[in-house]
N, C-alpha and C. Protein backbone atom coordinates (compact mmCIF):
# COMPACT_ATOMS: atom_id res chain seq x y z
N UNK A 1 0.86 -1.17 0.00
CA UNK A 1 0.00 0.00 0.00
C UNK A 1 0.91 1.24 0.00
N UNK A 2 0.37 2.15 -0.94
CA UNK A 2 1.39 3.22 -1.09
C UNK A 2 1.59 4.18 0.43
N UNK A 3 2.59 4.46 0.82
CA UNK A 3 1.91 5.49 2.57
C UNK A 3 1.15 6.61 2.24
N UNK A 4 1.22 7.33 0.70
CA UNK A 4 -0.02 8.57 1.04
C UNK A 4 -0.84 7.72 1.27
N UNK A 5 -1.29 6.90 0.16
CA UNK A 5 -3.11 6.36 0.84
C UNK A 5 -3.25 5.94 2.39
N UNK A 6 -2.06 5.34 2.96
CA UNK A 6 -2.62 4.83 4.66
C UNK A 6 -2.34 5.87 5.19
N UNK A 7 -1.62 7.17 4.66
CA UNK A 7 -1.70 8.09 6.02
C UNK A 7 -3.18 8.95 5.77
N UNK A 8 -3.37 9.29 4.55
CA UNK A 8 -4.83 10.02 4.38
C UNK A 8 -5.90 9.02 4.39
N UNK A 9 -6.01 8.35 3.51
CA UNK A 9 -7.77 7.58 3.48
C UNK A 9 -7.69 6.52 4.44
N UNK A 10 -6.82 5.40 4.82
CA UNK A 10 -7.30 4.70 5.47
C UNK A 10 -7.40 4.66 7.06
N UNK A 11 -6.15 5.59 8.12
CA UNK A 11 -6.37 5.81 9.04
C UNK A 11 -7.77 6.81 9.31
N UNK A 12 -8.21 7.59 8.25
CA UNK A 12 -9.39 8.14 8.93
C UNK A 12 -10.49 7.23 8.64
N UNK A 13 -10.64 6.75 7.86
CA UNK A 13 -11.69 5.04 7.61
C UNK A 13 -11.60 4.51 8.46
N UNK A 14 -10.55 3.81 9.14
CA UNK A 14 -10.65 2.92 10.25
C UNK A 14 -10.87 3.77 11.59
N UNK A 15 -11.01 4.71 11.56
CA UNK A 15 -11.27 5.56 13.41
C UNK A 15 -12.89 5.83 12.66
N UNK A 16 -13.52 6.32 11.27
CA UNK A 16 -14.88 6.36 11.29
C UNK A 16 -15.65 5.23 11.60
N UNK A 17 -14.72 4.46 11.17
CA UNK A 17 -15.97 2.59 10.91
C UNK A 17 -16.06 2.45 12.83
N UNK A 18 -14.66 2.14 13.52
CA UNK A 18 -14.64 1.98 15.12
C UNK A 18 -14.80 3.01 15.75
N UNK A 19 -15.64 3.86 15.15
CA UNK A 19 -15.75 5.41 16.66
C UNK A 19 -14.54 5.92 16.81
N UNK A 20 -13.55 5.60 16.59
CA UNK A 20 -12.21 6.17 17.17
C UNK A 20 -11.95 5.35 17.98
N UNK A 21 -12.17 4.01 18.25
CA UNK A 21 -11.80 3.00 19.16
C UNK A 21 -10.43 2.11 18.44
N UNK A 22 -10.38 2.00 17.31
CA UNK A 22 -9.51 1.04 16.56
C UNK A 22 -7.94 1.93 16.23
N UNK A 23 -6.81 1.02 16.33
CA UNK A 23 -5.69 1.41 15.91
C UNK A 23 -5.16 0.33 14.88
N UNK A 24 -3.83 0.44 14.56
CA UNK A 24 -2.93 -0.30 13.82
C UNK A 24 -2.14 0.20 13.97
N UNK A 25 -0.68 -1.04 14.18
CA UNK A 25 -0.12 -0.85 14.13
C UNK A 25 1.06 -1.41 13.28
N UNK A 26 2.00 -0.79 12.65
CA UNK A 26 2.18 -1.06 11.11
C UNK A 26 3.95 -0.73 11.16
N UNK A 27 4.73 -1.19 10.29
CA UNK A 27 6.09 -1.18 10.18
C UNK A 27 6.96 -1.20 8.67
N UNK A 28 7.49 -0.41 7.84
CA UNK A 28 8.52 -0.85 6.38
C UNK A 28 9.08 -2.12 6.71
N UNK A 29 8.24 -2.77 5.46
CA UNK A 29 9.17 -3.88 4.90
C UNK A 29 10.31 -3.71 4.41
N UNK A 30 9.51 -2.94 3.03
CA UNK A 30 10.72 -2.72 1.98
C UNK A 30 10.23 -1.07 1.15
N UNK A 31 11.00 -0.76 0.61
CA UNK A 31 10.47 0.28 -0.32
C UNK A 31 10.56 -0.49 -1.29
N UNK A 32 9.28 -0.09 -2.47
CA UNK A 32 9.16 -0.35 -3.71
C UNK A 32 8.99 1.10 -4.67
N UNK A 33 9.27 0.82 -5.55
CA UNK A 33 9.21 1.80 -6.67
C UNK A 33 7.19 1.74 -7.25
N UNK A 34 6.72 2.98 -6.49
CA UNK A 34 5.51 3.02 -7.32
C UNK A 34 5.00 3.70 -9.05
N UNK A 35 4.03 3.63 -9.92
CA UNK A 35 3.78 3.94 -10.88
C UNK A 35 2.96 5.49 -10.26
N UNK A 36 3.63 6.59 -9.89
CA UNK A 36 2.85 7.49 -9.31
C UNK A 36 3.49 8.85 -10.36
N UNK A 37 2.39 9.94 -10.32
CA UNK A 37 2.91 11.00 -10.66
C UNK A 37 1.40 12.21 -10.33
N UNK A 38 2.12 13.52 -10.71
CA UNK A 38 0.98 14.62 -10.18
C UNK A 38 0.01 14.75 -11.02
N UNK A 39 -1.30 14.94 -9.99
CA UNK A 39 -2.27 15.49 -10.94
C UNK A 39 -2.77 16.91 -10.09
N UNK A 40 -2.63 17.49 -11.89
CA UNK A 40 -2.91 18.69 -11.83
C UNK A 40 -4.39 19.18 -11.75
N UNK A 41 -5.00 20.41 -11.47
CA UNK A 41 -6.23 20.54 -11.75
C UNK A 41 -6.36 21.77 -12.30
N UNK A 42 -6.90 21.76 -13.73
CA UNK A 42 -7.14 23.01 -14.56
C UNK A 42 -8.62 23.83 -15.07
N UNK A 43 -8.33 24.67 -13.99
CA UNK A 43 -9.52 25.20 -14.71
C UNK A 43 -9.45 26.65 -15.89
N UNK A 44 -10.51 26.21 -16.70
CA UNK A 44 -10.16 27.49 -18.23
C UNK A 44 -8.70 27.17 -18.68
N UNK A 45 -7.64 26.18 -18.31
CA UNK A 45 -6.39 25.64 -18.73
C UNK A 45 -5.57 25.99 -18.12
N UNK A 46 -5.59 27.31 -16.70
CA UNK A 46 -5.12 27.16 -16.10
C UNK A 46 -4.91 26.59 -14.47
N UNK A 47 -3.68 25.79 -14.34
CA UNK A 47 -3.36 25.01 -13.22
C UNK A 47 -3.56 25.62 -11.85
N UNK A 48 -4.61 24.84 -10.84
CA UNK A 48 -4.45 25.40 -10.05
C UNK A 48 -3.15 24.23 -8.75
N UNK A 49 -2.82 25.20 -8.29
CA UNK A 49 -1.55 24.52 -7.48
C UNK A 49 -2.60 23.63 -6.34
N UNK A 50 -3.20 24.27 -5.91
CA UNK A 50 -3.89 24.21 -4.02
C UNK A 50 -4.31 22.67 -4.29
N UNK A 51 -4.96 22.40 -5.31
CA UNK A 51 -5.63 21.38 -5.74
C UNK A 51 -4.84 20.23 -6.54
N UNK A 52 -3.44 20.42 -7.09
CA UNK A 52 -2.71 19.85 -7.33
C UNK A 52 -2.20 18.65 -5.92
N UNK A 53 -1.37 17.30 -6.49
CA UNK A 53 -1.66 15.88 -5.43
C UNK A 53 -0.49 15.13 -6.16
N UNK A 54 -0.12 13.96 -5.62
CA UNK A 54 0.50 13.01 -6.28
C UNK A 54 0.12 11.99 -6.20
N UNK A 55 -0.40 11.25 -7.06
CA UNK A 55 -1.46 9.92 -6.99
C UNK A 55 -0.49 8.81 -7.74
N UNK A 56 -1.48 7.61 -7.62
CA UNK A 56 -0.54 6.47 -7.82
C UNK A 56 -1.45 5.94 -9.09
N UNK A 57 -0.74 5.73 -10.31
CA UNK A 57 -1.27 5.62 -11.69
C UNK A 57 -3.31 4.46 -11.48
N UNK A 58 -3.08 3.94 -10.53
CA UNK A 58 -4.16 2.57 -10.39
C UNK A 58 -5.58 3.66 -9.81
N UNK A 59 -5.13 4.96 -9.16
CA UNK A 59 -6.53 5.32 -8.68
C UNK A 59 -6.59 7.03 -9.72
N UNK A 60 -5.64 7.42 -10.71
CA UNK A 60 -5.82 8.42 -10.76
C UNK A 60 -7.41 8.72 -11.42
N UNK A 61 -7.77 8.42 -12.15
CA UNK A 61 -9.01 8.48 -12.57
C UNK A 61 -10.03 8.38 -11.43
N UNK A 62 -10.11 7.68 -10.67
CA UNK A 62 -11.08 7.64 -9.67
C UNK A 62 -10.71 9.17 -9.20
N UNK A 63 -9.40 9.55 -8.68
CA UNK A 63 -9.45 10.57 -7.81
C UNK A 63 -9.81 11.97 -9.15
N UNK A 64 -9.34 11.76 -10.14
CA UNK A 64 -9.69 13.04 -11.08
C UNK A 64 -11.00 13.03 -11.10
N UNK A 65 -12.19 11.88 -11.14
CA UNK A 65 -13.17 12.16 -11.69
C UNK A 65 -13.85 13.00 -10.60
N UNK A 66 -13.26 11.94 -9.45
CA UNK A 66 -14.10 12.52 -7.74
C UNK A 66 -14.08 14.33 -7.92
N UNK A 67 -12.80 14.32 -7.99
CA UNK A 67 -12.25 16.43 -8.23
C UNK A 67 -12.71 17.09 -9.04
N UNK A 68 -13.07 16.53 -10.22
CA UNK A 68 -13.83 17.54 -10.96
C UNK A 68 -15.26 17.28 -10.60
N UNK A 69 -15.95 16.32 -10.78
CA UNK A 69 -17.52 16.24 -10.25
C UNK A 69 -17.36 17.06 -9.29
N UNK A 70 -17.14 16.77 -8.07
CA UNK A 70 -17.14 17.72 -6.91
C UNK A 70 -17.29 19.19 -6.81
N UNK A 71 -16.24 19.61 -7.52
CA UNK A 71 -16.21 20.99 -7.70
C UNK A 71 -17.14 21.72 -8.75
N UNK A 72 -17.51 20.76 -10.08
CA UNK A 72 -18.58 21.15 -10.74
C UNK A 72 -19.66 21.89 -9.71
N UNK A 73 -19.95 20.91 -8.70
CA UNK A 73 -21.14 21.13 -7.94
C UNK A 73 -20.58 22.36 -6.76
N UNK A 74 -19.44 22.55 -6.61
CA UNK A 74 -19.12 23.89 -5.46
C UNK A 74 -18.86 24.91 -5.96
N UNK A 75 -18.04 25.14 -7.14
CA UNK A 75 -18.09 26.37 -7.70
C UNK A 75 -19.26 27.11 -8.48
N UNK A 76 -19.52 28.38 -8.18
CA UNK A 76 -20.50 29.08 -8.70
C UNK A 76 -20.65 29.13 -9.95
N UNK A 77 -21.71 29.36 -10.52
CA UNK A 77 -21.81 29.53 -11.92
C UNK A 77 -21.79 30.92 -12.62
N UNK A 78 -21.02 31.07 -13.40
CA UNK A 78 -20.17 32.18 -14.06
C UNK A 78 -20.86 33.04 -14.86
N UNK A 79 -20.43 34.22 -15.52
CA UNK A 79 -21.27 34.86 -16.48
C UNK A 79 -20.71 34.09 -17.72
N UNK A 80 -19.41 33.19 -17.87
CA UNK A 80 -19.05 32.50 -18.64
C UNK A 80 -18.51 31.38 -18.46
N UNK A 81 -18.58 30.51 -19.42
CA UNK A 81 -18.38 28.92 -19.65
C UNK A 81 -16.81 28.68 -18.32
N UNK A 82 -16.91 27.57 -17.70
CA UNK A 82 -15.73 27.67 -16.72
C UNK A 82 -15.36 25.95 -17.05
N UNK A 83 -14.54 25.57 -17.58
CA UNK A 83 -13.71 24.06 -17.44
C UNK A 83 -12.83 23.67 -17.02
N UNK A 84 -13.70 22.92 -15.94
CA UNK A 84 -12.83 22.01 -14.87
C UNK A 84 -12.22 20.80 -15.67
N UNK A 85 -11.14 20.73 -15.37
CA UNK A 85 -9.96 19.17 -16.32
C UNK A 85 -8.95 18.77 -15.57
N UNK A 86 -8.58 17.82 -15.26
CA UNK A 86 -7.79 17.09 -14.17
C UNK A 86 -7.12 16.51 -15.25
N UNK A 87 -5.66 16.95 -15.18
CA UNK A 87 -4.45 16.81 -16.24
C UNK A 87 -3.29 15.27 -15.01
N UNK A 88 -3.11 14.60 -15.88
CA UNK A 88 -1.97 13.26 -15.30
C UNK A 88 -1.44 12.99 -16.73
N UNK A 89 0.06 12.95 -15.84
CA UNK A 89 0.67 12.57 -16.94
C UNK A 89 0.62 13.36 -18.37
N UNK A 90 0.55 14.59 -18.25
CA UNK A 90 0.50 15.27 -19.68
C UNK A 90 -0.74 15.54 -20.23
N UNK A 91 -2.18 14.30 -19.54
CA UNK A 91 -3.07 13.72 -20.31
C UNK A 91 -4.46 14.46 -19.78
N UNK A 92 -5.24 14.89 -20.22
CA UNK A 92 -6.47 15.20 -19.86
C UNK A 92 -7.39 13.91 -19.39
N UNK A 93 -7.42 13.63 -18.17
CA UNK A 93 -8.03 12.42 -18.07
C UNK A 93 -9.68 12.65 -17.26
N UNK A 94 -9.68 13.54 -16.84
CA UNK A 94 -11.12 13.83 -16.75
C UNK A 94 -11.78 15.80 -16.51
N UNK A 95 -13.16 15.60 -17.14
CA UNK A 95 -12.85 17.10 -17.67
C UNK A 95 -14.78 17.27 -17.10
N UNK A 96 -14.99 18.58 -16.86
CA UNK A 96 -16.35 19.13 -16.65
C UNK A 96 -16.79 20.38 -16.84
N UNK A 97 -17.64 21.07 -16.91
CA UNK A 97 -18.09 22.41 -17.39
C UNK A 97 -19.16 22.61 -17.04
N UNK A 98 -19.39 24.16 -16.15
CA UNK A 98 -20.27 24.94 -15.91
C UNK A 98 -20.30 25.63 -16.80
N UNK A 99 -22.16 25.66 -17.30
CA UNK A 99 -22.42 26.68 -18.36
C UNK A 99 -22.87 27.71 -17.34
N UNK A 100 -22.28 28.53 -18.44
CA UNK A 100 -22.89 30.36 -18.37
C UNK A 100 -24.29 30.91 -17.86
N UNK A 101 -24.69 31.72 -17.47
CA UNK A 101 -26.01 32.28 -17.36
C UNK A 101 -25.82 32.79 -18.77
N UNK A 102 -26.91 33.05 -19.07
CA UNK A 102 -27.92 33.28 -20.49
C UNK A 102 -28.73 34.61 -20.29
N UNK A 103 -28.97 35.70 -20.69
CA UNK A 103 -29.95 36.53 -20.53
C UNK A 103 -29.91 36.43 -22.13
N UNK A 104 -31.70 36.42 -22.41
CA UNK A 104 -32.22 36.86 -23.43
C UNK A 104 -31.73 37.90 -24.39
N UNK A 105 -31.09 38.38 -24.63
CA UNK A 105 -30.65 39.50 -25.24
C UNK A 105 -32.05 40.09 -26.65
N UNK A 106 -32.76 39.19 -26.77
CA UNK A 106 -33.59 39.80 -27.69
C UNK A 106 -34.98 40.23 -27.22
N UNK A 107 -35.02 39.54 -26.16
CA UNK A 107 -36.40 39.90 -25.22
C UNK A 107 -35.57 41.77 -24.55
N UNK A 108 -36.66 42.82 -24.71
CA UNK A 108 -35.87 44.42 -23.76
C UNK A 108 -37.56 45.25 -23.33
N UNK A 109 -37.57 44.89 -22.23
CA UNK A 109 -39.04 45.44 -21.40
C UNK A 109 -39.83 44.80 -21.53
N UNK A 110 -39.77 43.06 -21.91
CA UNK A 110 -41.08 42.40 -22.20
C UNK A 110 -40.94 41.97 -23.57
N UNK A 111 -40.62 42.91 -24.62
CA UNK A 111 -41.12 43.06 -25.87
C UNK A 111 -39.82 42.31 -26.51
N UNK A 112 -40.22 41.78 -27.50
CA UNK A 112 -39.36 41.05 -28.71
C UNK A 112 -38.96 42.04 -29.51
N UNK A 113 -37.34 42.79 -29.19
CA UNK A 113 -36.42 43.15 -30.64
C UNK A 113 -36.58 42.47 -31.79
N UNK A 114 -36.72 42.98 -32.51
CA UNK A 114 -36.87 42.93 -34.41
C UNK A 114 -37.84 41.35 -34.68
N UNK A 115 -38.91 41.89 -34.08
CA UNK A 115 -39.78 40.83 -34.32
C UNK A 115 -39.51 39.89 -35.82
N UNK A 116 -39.61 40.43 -36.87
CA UNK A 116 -39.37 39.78 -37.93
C UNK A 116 -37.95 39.87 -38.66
N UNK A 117 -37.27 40.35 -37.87
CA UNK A 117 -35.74 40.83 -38.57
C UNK A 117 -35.08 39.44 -38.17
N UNK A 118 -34.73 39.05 -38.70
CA UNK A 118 -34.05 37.72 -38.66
C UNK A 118 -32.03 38.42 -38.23
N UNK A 119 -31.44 39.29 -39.30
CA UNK A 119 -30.72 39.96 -39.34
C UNK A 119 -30.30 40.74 -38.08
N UNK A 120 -31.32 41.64 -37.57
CA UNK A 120 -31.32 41.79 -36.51
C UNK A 120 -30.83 40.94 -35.02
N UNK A 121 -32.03 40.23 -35.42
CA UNK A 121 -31.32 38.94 -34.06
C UNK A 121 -30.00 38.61 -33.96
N UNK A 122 -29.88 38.08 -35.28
CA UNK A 122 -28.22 37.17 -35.25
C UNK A 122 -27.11 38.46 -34.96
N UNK A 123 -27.61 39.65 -35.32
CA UNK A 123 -26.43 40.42 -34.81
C UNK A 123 -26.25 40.88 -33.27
N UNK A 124 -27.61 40.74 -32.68
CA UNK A 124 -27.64 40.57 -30.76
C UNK A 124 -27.01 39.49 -30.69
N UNK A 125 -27.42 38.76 -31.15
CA UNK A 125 -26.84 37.76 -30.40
C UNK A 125 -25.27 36.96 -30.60
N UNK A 126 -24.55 38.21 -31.67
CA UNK A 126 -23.45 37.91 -32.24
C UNK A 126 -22.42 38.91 -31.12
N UNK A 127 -23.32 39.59 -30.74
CA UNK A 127 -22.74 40.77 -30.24
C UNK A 127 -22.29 40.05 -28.89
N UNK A 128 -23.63 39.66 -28.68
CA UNK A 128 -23.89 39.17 -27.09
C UNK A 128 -22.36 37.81 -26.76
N UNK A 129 -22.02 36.86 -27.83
CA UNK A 129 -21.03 36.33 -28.07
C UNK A 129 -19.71 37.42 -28.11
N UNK A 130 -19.96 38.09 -28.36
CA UNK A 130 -18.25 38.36 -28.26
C UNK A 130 -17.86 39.15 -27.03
N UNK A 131 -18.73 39.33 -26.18
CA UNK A 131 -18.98 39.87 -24.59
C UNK A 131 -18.47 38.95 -24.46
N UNK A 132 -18.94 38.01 -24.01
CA UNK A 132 -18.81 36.89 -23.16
C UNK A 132 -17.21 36.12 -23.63
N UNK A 133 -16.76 36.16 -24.90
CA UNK A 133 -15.71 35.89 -24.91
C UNK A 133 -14.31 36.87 -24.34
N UNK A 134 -14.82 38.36 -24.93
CA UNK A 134 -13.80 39.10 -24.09
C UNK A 134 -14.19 39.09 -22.29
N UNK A 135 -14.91 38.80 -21.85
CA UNK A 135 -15.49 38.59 -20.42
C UNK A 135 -14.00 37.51 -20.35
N UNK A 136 -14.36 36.80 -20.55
CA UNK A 136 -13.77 34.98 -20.27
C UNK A 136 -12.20 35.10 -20.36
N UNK A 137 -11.66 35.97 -21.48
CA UNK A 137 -10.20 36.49 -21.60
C UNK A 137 -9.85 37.53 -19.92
N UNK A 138 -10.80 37.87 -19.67
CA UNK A 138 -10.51 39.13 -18.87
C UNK A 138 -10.52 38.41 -17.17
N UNK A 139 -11.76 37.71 -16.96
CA UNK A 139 -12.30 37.12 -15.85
C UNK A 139 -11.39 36.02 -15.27
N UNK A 140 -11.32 35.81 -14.02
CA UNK A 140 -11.04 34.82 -13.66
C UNK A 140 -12.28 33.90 -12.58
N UNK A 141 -11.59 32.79 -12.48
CA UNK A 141 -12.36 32.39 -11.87
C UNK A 141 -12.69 32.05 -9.92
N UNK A 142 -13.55 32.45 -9.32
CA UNK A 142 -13.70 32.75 -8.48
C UNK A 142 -14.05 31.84 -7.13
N UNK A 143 -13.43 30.65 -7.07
CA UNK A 143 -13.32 29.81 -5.73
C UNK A 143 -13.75 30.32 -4.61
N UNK A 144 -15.29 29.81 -3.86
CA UNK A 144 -14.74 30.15 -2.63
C UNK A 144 -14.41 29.52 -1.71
N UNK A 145 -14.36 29.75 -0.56
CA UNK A 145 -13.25 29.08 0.42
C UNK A 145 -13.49 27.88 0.83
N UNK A 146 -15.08 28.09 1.30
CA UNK A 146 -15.68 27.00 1.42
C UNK A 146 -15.88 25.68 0.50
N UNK A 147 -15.31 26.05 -0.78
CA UNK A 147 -14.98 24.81 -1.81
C UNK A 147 -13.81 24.31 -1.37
N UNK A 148 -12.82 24.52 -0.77
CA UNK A 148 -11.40 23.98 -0.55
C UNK A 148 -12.20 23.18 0.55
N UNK A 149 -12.83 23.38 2.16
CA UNK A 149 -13.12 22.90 2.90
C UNK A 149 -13.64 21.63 2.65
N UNK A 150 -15.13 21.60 1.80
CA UNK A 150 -15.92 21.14 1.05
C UNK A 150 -15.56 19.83 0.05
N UNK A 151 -14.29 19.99 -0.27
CA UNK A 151 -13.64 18.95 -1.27
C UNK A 151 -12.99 18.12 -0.56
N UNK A 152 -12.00 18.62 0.32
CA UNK A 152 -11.51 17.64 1.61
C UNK A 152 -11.61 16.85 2.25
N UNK A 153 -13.24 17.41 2.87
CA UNK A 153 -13.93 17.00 4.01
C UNK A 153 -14.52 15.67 3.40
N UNK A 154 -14.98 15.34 2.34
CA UNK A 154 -15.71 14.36 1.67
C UNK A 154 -17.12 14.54 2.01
């Protein structure tokens, strides 16, 4: 067993399952050479460190998928597109995305802009696209604290 996993997941497993009644006690055999390396976590492509780990090649997927699902669901939702991707090994191995809020841009007091203008529309809403892309160049994204707690804690 690699020692990150028995010093993080399994000593707190075994004090949840026994109340805090149960110990082990445990000793090196040998060192072995594990298949381990970092996974990163990127959101919009860039790496965040806090959330960065070193996992052992047999669970990285389990633990990437756990990290991005998770945080899908803790981080707020943006005025623009936000992608969560858990990078190993070079590799994008698991990836998620909060969409954007949406305002109507053709609906203004109730009433439908260029009711029959077809032309019209596509240029709101061409417009309304290139906001949101210079938004997304400009913006970052906004963690809060309580997501670091939140991801930890399980």
């Amino acid at each position: 067993m690699p020692m990150s996993e028995l010093m993080s997941d399994f000593f707190d497993r075994l004090k949840s399952v026994s109340s805090g009644f149960a110990s082990l006690d445990w000793e090196f055999l040998r060192y072995e050479k594990a298949d381990a390396a970092r996974l990163e976590l990127l959101l919009n492509g860039e790496p965040v460190e806090e959330f960065s780990e070193v996992v052992v090649a047999e669970k990285s997927f389990e633990k990437a998928r756990f990290i991005t699902v998770r945080l899908k669901e803790l981080i707020p939702r943006q005025q623009y597109e936000v992608k969560i991707q858990a990078r190993y090994k070079g590799k994008i191995i698991a990836s998620e995305r909060i969409s954007p809020f949406r305002k109507n841009v053709l609906v203004k007091s109730g009433k439908v802009i260029g009711a029959g203008d077809v032309g019209r529309k596509k240029k709101l809403l061409e417009k309304q696209k290139e906001g949101k892309k210079k938004m997304k160049m400009v913006g970052r994204v906004e963690i809060p604290k309580e997501a670091f707690f939140k991801l930890f804690n399980k």
